[in-house]
N, C-alpha and C. Protein backbone atom coordinates (compact mmCIF):
# COMPACT_ATOMS: atom_id res chain seq x y z
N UNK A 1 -5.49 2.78 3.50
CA UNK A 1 -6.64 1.90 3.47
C UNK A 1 -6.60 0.98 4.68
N UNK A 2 -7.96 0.69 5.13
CA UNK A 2 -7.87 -0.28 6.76
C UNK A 2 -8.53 -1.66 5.47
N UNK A 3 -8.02 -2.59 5.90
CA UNK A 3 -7.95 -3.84 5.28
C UNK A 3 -8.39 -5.19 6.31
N UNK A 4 -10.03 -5.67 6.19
CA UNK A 4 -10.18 -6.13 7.61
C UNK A 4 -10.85 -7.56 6.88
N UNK A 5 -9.99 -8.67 7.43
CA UNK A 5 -10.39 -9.77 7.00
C UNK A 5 -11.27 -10.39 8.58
N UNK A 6 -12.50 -10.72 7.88
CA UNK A 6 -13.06 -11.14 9.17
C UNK A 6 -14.05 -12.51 8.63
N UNK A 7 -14.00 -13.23 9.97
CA UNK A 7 -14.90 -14.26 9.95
C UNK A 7 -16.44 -15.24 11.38
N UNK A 8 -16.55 -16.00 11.69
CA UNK A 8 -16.80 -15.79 12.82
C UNK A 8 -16.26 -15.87 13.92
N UNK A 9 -15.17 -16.47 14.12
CA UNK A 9 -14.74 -16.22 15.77
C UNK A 9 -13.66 -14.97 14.94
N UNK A 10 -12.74 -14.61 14.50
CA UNK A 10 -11.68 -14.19 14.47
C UNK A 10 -10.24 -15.11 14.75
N UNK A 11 -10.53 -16.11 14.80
CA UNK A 11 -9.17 -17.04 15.47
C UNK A 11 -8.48 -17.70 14.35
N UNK A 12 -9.22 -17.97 13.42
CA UNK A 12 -8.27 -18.84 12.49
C UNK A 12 -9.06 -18.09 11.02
N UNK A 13 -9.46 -17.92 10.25
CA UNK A 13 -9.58 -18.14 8.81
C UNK A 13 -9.21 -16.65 8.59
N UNK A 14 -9.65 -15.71 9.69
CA UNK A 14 -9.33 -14.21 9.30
C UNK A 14 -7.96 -14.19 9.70
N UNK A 15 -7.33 -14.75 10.68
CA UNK A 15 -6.42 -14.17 11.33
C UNK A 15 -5.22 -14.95 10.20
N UNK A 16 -5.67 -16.07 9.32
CA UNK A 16 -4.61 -16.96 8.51
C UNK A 16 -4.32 -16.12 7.27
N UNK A 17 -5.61 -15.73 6.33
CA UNK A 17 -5.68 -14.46 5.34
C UNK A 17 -4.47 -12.88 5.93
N UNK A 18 -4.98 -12.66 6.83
CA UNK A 18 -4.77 -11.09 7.25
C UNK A 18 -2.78 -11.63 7.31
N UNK A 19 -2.67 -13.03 7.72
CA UNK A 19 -0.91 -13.39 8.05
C UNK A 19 -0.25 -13.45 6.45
N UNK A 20 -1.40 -14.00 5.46
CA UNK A 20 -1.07 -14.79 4.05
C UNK A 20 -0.75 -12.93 3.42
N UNK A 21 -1.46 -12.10 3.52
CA UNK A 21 -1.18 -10.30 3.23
C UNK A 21 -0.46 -10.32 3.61
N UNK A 22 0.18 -10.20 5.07
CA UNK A 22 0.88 -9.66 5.11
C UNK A 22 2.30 -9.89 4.91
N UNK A 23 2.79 -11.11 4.46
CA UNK A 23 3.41 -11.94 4.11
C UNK A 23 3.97 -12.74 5.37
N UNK A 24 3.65 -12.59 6.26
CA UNK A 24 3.47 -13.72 7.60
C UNK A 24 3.82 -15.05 7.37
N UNK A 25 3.39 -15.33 6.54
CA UNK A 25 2.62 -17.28 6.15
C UNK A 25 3.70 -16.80 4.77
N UNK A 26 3.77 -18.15 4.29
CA UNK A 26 4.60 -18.15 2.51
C UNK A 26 2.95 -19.11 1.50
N UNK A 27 3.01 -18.26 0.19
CA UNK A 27 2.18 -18.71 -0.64
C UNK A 27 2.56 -19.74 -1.46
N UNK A 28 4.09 -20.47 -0.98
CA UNK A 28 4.34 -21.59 -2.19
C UNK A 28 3.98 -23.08 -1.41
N UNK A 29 3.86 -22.78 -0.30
CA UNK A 29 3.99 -23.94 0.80
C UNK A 29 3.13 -23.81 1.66
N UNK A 30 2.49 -24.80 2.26
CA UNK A 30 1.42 -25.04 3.58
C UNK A 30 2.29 -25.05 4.30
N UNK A 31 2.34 -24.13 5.43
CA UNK A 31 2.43 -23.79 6.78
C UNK A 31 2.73 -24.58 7.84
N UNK A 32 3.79 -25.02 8.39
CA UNK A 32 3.72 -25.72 9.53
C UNK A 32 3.06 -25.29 10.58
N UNK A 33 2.24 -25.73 11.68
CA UNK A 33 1.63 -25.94 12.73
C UNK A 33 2.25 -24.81 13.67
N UNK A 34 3.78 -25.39 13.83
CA UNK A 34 4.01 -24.08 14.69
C UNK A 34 4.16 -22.74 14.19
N UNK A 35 3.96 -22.81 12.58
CA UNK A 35 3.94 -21.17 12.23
C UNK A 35 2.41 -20.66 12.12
N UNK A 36 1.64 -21.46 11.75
CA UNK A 36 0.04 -20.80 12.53
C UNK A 36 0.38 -20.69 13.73
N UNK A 37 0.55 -21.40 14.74
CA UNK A 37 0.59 -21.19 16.08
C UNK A 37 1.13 -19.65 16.74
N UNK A 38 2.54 -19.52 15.72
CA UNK A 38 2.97 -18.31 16.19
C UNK A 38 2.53 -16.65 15.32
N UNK A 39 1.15 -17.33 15.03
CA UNK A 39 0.43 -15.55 14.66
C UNK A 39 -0.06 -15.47 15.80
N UNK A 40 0.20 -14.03 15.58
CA UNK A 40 -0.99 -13.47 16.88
C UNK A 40 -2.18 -13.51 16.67
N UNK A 41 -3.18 -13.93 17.81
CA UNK A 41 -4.56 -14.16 17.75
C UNK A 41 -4.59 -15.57 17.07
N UNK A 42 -3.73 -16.56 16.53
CA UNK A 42 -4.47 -17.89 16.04
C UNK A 42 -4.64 -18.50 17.26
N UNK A 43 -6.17 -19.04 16.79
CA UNK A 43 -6.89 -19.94 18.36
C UNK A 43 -6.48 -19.65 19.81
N UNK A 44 -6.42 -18.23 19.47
CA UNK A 44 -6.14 -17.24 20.78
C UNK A 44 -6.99 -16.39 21.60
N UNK A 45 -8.30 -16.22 20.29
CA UNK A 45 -9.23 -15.57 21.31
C UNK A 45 -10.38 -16.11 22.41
N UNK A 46 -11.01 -15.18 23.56
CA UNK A 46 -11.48 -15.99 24.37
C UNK A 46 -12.81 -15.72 23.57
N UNK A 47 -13.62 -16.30 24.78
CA UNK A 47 -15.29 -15.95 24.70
C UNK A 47 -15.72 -14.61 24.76
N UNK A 48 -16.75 -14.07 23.62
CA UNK A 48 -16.46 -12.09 24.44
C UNK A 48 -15.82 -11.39 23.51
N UNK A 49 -14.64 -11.87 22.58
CA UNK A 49 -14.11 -11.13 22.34
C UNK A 49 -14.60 -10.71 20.33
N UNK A 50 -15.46 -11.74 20.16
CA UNK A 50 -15.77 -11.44 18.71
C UNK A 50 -16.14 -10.03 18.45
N UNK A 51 -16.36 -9.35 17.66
CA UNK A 51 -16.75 -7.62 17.15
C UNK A 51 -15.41 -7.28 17.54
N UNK A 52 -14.08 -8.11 18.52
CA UNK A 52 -13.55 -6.93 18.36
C UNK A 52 -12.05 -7.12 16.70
N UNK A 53 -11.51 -5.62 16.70
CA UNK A 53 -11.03 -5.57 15.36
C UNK A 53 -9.38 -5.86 15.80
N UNK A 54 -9.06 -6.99 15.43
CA UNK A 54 -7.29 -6.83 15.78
C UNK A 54 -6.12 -6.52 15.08
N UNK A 55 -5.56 -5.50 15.26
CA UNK A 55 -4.37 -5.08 14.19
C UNK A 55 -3.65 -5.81 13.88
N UNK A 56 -3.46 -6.41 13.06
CA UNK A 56 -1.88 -7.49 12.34
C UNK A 56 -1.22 -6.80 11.68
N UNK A 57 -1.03 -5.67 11.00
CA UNK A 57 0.03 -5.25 10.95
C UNK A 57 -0.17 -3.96 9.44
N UNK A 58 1.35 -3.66 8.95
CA UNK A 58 1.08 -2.87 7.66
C UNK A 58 1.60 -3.25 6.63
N UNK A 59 1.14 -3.39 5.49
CA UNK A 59 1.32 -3.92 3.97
C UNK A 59 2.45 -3.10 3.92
N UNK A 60 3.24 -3.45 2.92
CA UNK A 60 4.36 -2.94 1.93
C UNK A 60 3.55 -1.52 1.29
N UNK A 61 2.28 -1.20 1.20
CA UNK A 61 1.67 -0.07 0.48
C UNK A 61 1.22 1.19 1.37
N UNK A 62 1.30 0.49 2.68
CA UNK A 62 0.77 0.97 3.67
C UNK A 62 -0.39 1.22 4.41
N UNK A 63 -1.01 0.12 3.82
CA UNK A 63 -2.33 -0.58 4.18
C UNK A 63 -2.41 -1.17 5.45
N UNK A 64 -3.22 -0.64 6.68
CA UNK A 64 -3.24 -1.42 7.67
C UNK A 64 -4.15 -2.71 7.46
N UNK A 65 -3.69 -3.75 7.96
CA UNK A 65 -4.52 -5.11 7.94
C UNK A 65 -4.90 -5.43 9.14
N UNK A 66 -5.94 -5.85 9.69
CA UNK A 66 -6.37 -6.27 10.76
C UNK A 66 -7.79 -7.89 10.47
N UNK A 67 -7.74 -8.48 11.93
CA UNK A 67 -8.48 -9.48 11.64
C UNK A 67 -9.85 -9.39 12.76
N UNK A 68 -10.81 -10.01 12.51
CA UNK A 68 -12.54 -9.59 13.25
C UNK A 68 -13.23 -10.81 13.35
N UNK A 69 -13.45 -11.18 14.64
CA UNK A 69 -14.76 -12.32 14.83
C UNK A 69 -16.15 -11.21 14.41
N UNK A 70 -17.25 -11.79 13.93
CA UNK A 70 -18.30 -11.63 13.90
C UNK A 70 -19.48 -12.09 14.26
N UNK A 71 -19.09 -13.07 14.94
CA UNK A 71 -20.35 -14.14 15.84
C UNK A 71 -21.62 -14.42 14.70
N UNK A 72 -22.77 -14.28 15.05
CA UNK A 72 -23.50 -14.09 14.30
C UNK A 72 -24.47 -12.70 13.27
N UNK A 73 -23.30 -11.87 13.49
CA UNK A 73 -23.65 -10.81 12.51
C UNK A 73 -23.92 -10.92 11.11
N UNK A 74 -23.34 -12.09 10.64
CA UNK A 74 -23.36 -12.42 9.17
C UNK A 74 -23.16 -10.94 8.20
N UNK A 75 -23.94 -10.53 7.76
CA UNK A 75 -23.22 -9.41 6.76
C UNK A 75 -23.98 -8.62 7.11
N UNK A 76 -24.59 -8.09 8.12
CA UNK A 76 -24.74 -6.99 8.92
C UNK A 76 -23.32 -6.57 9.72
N UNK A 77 -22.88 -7.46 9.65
CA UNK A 77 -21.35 -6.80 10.53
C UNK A 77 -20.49 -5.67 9.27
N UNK A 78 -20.84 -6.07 7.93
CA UNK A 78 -20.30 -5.40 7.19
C UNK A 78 -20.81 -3.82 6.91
N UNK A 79 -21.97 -4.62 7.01
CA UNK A 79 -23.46 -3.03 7.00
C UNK A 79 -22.47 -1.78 7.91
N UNK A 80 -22.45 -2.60 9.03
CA UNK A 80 -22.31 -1.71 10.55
C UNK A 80 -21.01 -1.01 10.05
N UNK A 81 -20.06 -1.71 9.67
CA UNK A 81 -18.42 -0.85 9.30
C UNK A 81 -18.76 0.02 8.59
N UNK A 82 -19.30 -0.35 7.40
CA UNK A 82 -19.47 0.50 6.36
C UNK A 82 -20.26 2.31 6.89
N UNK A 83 -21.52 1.66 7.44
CA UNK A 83 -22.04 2.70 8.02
C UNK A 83 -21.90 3.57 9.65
N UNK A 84 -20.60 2.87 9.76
CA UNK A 84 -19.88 3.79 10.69
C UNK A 84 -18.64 4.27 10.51
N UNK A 85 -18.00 3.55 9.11
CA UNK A 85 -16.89 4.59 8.41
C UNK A 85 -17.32 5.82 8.09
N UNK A 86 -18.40 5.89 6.87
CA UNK A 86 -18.96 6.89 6.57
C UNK A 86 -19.86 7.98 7.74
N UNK A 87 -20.54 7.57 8.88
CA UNK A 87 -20.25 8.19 10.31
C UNK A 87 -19.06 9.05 10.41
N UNK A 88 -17.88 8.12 10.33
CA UNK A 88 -17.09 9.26 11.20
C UNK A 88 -15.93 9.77 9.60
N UNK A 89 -16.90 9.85 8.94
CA UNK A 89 -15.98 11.04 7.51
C UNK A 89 -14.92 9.53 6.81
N UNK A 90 -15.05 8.76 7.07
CA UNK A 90 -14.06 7.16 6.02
C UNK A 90 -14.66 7.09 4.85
N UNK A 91 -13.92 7.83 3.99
CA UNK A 91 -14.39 7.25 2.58
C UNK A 91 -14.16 5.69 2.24
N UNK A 92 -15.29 5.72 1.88
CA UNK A 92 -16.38 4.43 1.55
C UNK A 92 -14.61 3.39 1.12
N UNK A 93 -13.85 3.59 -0.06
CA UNK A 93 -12.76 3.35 -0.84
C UNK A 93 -11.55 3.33 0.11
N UNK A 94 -11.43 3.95 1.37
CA UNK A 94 -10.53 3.15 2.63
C UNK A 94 -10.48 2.45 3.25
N UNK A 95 -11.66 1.53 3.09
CA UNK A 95 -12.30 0.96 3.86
C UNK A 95 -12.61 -0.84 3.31
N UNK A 96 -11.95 -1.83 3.07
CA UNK A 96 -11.95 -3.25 2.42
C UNK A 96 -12.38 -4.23 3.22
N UNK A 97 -13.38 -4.36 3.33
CA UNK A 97 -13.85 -5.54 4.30
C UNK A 97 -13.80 -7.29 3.71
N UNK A 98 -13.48 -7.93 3.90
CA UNK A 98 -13.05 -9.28 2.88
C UNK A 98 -13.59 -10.25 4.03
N UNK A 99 -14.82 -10.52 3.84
CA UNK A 99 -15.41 -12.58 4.47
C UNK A 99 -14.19 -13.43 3.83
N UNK A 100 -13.54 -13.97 5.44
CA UNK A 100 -13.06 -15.25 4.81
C UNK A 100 -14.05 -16.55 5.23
N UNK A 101 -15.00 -16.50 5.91
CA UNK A 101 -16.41 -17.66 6.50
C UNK A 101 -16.87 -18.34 5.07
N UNK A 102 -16.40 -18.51 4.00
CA UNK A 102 -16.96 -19.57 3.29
C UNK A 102 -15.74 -20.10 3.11
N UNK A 103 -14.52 -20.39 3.48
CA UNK A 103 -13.54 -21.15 3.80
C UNK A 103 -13.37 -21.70 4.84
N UNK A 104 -14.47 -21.61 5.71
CA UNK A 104 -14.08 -22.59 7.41
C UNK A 104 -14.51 -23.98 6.43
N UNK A 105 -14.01 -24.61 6.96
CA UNK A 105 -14.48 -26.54 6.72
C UNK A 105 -14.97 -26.71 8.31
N UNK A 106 -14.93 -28.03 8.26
CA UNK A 106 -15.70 -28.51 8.88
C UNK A 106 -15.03 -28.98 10.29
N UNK A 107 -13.62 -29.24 9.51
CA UNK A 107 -12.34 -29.35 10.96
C UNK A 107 -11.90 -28.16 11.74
N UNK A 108 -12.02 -27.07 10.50
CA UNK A 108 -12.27 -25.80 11.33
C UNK A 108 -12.99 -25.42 12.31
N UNK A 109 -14.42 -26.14 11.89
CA UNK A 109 -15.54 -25.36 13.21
C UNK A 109 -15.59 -26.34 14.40
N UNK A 110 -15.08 -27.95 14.05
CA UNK A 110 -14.70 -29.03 14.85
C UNK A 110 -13.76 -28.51 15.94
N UNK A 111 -12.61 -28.31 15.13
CA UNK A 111 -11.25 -28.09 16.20
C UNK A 111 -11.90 -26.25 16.62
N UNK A 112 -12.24 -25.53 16.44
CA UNK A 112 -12.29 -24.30 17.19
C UNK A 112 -13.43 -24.42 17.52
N UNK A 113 -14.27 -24.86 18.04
CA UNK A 113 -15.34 -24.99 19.27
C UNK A 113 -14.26 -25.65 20.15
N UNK A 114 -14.09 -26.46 19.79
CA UNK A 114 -13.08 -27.75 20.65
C UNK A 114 -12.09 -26.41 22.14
N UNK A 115 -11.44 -25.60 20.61
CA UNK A 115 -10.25 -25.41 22.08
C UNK A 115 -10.71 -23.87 22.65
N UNK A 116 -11.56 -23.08 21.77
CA UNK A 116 -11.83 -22.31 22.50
C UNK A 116 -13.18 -21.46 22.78
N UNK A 117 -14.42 -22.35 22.61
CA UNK A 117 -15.34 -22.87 23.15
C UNK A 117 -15.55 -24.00 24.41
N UNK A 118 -14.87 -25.02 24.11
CA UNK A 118 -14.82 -25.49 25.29
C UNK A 118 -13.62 -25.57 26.11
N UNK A 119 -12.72 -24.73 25.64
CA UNK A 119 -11.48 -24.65 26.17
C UNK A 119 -10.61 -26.01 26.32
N UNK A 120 -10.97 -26.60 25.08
CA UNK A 120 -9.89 -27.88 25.22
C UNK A 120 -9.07 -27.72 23.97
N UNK A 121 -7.93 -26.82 24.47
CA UNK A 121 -6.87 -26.91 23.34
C UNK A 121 -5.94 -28.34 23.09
N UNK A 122 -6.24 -29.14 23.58
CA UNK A 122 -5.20 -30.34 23.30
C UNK A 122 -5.94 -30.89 22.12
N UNK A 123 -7.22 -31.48 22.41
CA UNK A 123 -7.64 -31.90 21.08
C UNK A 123 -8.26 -31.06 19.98
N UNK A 124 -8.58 -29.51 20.30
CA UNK A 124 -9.33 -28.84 19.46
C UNK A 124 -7.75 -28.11 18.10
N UNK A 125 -6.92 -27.52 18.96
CA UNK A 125 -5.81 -27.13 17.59
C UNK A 125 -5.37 -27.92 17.08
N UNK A 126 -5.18 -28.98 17.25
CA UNK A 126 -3.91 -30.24 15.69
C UNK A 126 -5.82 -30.02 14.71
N UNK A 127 -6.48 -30.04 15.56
CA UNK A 127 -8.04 -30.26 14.66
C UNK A 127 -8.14 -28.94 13.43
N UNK A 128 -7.95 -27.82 14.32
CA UNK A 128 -8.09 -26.50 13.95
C UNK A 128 -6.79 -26.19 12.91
N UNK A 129 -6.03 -27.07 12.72
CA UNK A 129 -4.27 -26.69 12.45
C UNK A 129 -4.69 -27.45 11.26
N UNK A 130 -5.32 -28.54 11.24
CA UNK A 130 -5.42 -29.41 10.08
C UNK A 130 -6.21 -29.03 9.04
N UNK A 131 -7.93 -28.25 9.36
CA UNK A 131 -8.62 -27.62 9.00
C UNK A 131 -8.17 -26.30 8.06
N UNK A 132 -7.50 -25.74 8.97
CA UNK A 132 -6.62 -24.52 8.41
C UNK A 132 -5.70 -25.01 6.90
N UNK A 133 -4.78 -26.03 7.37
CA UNK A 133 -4.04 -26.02 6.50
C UNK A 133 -4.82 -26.58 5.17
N UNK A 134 -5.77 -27.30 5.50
CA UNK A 134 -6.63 -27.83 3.95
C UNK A 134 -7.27 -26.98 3.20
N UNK A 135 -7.53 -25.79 3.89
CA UNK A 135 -8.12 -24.47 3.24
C UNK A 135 -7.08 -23.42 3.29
N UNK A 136 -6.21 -23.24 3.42
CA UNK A 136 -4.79 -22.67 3.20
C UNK A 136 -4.76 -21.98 1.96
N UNK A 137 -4.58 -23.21 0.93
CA UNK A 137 -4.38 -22.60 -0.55
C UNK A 137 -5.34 -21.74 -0.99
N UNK A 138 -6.64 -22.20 -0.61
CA UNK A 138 -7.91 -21.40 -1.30
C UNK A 138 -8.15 -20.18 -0.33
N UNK A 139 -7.24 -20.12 0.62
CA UNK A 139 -7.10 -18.69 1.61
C UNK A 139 -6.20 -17.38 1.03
N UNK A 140 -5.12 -18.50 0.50
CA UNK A 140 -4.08 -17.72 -0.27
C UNK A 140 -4.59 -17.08 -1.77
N UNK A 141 -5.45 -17.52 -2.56
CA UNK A 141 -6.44 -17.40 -3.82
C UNK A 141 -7.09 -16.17 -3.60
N UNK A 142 -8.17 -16.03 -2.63
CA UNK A 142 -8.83 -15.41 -2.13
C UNK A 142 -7.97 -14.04 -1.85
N UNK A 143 -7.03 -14.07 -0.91
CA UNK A 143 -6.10 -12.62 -0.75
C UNK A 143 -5.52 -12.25 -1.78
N UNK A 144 -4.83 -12.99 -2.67
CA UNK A 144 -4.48 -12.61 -3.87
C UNK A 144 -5.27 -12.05 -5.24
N UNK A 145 -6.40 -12.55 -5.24
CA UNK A 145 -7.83 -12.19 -5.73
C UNK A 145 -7.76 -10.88 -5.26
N UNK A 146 -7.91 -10.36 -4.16
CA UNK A 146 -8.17 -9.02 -3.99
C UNK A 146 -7.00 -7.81 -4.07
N UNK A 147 -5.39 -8.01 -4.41
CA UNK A 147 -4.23 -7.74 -3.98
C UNK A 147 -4.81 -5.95 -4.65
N UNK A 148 -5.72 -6.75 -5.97
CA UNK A 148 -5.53 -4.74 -7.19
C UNK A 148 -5.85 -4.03 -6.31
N UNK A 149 -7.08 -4.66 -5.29
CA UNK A 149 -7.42 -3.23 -4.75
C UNK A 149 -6.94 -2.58 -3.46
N UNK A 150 -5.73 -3.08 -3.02
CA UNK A 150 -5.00 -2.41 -2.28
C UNK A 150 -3.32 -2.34 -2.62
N UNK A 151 -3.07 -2.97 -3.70
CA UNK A 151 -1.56 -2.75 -4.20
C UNK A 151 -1.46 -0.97 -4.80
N UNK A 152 -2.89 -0.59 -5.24
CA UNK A 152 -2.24 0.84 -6.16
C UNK A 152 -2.43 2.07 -4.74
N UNK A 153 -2.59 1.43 -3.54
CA UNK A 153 -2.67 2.13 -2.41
C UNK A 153 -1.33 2.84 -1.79
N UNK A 154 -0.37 2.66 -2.42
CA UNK A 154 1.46 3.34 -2.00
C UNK A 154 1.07 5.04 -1.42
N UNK A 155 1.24 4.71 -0.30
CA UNK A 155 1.48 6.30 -0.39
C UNK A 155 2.67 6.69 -0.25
C-alpha cells in the first residue's frame, strides 16, 4: 500500500503525520524542536515544489509512506491520485490518501509563510515548531485513527 499524507505546502503537518507512522516522532511525548527539525522535508521545501510526492519511508507492514504539498488543489489533488492510480492498473485499496490541512493552526500558516515563503527562517520555524507541536497530539489521533487500514497490510 502507498500511504500519502498530504497537506498544503508539504513541510510540516504532512511531513509530522507521515514521521508520527512511521515511528520517527514518539506518541507519548511532544517532540523537541530539534527532532522536527531533523525529518526530512520539515520546513524544507522551496517554492515549486508542492504536487511533488516525498518518500519517508516503510511501515513495519510494508507500507510505503510518503508526504505531498498540494497548493491549492484542495481535494481535487485527491481526485487526480485516485484517477491516475486507477490509470496506471493501482487498485483503488493500495492507494490511502489522508488530509492532514484541518490541523494547520494558525502558527502553522504564520511561521511557514514566514520561513519559506518569505524565506525568513529565523523567525518563521520556532513559529512553525510551536504551531506544530500544539497540533502534535491531534496529528498523532488522526494517524492512529487510520492504523486498521494499513496494519492488516503485512506482506
Amino acid at each position: 500500500m502507498k500511504v500519502i499524507y498530504h497537506c498544503f505546502g508539504g513541510s510540516h503537518s504532512s511531513v509530522t503525520a507521515a514521521a508520527i507512522h512511521l515511528g520517527l516522532l514518539p506518541r507519548d511525548r511532544l517532540p523537541a524542536a530539534a527532532e522536527l527539525m531533523s525529518l526530512p522535508y520539515f520546513d524544507a521545501r522551496s517554492r515549486g515544489e508542492e504536487g511533488e510526492i516525498k518518500y519517508m519511508g516503510i511501515d513495519p507492514y510494508g507500507n510505503n509512506v510518503y508526504a505531498a504539498g498540494k497548493k491549492n488543489l484542495g481535494s481535487r489533488f485527491e481526485a487526480l491520485l485516485y484517477d491516475l492510480a486507477a490509470a496506471l492498473g493501482l487498485p483503488r485499496q493500495e492507494l490511502l490518501l489522508l488530509n492532514t490541512s484541518p490541523f494547520v493552526n494558525r502558527l502553522m500558516v504564520l511561521g511557514g509563510f514566514t520561513s519559506r515563503r518569505l524565506g525568513m527562517t529565523t523567525p518563521g520555524r520556532p513559529i512553525v515548531i510551536l504551531g506544530t507541536r500544539r497540533a502534535y497530539f491531534q496529528l498523532v489521533e488522526f494517524v492512529d485513527q487510520h492504523r486498521p487500514l494499513w496494519e492488516g497490510n503485512r506482506r
